[in-house]
Protein backbone atom coordinates (compact mmCIF):
# COMPACT_ATOMS: atom_id res chain seq x y z
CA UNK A 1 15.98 11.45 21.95
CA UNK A 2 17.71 9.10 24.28
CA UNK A 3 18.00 5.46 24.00
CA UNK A 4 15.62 3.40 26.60
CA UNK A 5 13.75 6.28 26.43
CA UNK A 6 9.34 5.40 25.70
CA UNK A 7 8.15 6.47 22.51
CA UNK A 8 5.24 7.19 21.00
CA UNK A 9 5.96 8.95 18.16
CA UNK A 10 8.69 9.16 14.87
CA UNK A 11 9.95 12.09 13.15
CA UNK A 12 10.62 13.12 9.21
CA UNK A 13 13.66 15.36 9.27
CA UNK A 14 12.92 18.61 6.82
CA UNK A 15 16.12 20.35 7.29
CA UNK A 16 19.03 20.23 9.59
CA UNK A 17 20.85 17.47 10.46
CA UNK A 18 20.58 14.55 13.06
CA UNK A 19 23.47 11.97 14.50
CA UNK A 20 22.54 8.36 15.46
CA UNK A 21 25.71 8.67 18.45
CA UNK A 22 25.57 4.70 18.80
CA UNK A 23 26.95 4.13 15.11
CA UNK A 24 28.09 7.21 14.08
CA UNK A 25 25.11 7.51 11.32
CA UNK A 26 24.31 10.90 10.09
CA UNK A 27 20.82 11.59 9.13
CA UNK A 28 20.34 13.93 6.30
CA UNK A 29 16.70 15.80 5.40
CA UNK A 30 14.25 12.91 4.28
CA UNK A 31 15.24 10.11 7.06
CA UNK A 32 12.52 8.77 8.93
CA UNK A 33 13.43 8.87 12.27
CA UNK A 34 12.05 6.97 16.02
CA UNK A 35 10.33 4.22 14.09
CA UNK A 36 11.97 1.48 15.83
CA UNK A 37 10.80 2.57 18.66
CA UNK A 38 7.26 1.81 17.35
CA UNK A 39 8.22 -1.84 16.77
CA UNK A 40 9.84 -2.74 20.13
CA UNK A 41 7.84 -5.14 22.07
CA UNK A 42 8.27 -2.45 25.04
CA UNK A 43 7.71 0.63 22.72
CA UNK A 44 11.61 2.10 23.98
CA UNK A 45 13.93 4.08 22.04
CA UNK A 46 16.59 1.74 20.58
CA UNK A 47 19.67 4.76 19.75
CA UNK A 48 20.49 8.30 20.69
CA UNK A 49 19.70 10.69 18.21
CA UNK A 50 21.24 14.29 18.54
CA UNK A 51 20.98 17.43 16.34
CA UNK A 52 24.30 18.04 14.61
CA UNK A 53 22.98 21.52 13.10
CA UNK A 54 19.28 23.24 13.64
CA UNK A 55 16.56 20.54 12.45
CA UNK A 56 12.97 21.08 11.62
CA UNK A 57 11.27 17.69 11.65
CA UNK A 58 7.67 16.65 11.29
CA UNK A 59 6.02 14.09 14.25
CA UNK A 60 3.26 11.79 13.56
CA UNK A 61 2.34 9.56 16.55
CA UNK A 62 2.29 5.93 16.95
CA UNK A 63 -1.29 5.86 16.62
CA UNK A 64 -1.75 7.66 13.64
CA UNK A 65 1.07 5.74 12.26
CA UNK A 66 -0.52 2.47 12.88
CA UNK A 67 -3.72 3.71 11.03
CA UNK A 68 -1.64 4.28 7.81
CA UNK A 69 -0.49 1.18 8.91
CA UNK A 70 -3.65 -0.71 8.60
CA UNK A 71 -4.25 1.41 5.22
CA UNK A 72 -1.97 -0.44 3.09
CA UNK A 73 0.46 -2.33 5.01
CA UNK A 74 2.67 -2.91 1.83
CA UNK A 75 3.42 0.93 1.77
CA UNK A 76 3.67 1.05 5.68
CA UNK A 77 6.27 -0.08 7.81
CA UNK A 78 8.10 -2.32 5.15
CA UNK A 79 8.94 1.00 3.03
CA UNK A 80 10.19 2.86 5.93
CA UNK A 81 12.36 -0.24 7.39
CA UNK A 82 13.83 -0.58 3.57
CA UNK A 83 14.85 3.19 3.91
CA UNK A 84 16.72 2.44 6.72
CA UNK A 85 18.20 -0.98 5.59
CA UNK A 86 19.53 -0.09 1.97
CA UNK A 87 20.53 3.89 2.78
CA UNK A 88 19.34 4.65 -0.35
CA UNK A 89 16.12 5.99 -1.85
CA UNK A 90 16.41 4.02 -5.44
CA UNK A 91 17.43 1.18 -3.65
CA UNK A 92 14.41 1.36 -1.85
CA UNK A 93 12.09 1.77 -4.33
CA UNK A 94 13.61 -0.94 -6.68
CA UNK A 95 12.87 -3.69 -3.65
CA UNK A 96 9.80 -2.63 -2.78
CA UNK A 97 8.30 -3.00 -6.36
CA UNK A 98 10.31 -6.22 -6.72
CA UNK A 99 8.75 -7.61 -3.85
CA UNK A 100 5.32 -6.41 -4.11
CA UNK A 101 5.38 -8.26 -7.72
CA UNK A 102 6.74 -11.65 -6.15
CA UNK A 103 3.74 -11.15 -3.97
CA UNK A 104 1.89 -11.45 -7.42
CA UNK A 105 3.51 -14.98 -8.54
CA UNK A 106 3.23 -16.70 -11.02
CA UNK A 107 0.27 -14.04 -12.54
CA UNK A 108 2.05 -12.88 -15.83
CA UNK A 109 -0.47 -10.04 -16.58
CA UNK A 110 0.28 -9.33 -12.82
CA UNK A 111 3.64 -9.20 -12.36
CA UNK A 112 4.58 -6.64 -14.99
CA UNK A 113 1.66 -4.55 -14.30
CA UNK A 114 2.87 -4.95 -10.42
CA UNK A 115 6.49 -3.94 -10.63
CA UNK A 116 5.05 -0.72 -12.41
CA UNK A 117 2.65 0.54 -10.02
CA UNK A 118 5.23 -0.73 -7.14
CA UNK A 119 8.02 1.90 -8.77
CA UNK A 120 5.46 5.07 -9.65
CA UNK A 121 3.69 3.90 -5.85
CA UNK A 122 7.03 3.83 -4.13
CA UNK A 123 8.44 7.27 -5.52
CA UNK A 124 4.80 8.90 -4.89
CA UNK A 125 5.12 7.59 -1.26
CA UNK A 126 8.29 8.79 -0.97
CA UNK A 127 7.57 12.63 -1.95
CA UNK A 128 3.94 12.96 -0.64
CA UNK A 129 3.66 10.64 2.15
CA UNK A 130 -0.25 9.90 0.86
CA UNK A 131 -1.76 6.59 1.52
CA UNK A 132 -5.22 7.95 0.99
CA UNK A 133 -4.52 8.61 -3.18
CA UNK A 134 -2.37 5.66 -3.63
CA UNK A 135 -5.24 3.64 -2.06
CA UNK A 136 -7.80 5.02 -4.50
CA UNK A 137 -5.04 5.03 -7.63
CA UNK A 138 -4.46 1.06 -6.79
CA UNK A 139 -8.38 0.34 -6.31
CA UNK A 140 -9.05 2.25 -9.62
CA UNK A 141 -6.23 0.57 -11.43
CA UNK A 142 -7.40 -2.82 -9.94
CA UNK A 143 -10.72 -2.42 -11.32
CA UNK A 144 -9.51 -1.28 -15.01
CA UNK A 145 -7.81 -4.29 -14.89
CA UNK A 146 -10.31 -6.30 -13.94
CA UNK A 147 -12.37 -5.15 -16.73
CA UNK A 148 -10.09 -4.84 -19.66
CA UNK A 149 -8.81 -8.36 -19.30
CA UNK A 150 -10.97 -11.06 -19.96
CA UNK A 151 -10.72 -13.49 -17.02
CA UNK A 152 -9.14 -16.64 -19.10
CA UNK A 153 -6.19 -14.08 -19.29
CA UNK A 154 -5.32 -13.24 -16.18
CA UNK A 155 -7.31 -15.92 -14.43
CA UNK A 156 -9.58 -13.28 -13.11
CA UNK A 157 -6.69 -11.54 -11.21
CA UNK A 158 -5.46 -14.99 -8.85
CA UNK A 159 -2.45 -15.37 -7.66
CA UNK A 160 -0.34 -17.62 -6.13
CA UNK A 161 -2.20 -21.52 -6.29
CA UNK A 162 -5.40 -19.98 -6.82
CA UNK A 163 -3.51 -18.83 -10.34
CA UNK A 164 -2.54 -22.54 -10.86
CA UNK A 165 -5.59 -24.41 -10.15
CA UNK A 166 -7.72 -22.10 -12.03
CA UNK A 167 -9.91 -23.46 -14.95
CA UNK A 168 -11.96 -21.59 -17.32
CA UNK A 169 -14.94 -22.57 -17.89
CA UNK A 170 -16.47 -21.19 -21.06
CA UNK A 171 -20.29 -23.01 -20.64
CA UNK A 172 -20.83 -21.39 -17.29
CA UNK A 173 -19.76 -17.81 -18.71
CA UNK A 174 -22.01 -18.21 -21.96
CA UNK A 175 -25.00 -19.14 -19.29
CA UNK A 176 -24.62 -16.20 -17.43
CA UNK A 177 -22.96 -13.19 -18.89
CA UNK A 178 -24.67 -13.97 -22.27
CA UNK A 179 -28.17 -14.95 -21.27
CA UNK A 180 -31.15 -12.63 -22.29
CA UNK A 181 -32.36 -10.18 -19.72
CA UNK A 182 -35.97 -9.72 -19.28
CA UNK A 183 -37.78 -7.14 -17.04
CA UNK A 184 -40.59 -8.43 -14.78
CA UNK A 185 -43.63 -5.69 -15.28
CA UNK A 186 -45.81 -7.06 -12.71
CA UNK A 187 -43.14 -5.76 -10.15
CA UNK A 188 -43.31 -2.37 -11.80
CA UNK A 189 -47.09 -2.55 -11.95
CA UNK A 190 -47.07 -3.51 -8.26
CA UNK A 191 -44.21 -0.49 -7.46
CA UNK A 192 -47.05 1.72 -9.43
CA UNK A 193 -50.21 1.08 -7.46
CA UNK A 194 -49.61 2.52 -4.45
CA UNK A 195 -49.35 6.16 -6.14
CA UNK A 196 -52.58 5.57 -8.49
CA UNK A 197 -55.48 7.49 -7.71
CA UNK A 198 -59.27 5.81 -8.90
């Protein structure tokens, strides 16, 4: 890989070993590698990379990488650039969960909650690579939430200024999670007649 080169795709090194030549950089098994490339304005490759010893890599293209991308961008791109920024893995991790839960300001059922998911997230990303699960996992752990807490808690799940200008308003609940239900049977009369026979 060449710098100025195009690019359209990044590698994962599995084994082996690559060399960034420009800085002297050594890549071990695990680095995420050409992903620069994918956030050029002119899609070019911005170092040399060489193999310093036989290296199996995986590829994944620009496009595919984009639709992770639009999965969860919070697992995306930002992950991968930390990776590269902090040279190491528990770095990594730490700052992405610390960020995602000052996304979740000032929510304290949130934040804790947050920084959890963000570390057990992060380190799942990192060995599997699976946006698909963690998607579900977060949706399904977003919706437990959302029903375990009652919403003067957590302010039905705001954050940010929507947290802070929040009220609860315990007259509008009471009128409509606590109202009788009734059952209209002239719609299941009329939903009957068609099928009776004189």
């Amino acid at each position: 890989m060449q710098k100025g080169d195009t690019a359209n795709e990044m590698f994962l090194t599995v084994s082996g070993k690559l060399l960034v030549t420009e800085f002297g950089i050594e890549l071990p098994p695990g680095s995420p590698v050409g992903e620069l490339g994918f956030l050029t304005p002119n899609n070019r490759r911005t170092a040399t990379v060489e193999c310093t010893e036989a290296a199996q890599v995986l590829t994944i293209t620009y496009e595919r990488l984009l639709e992770l991308y639009f999965q969860n961008p919070q697992f995306g791109f930002f992950f991968m650039r930390l990776l590269r920024l902090l040279e190491s893995r528990k770095k990594a991790v730490l700052v992405t969960a610390g960020l995602f839960t000052l996304a979740h300001l000032p929510n304290p059922v949130l934040m804790p909650l947050v920084f959890v998911w963000g570390l057990i997230a992060s380190a799942v990303f990192l060995r599997w690579r699976n946006l698909y699960t963690l998607g579900m996992a977060h949706a399904i752990l977003g919706i437990c939430i959302a029903v375990t807490v009652p919403g003067r808690i957590d302010h039905n799940m705001r954050v940010g200024l929507g947290y802070l200008q929040y009220r609860h308003d315990p007259v509008h609940q009471r009128l409509y999670s606590q109202r009788p239900h009734t059952v209209s049977t002239v719609a299941c009369v009329m939903a009957e007649a068609p099928t009776r026979r004189p």
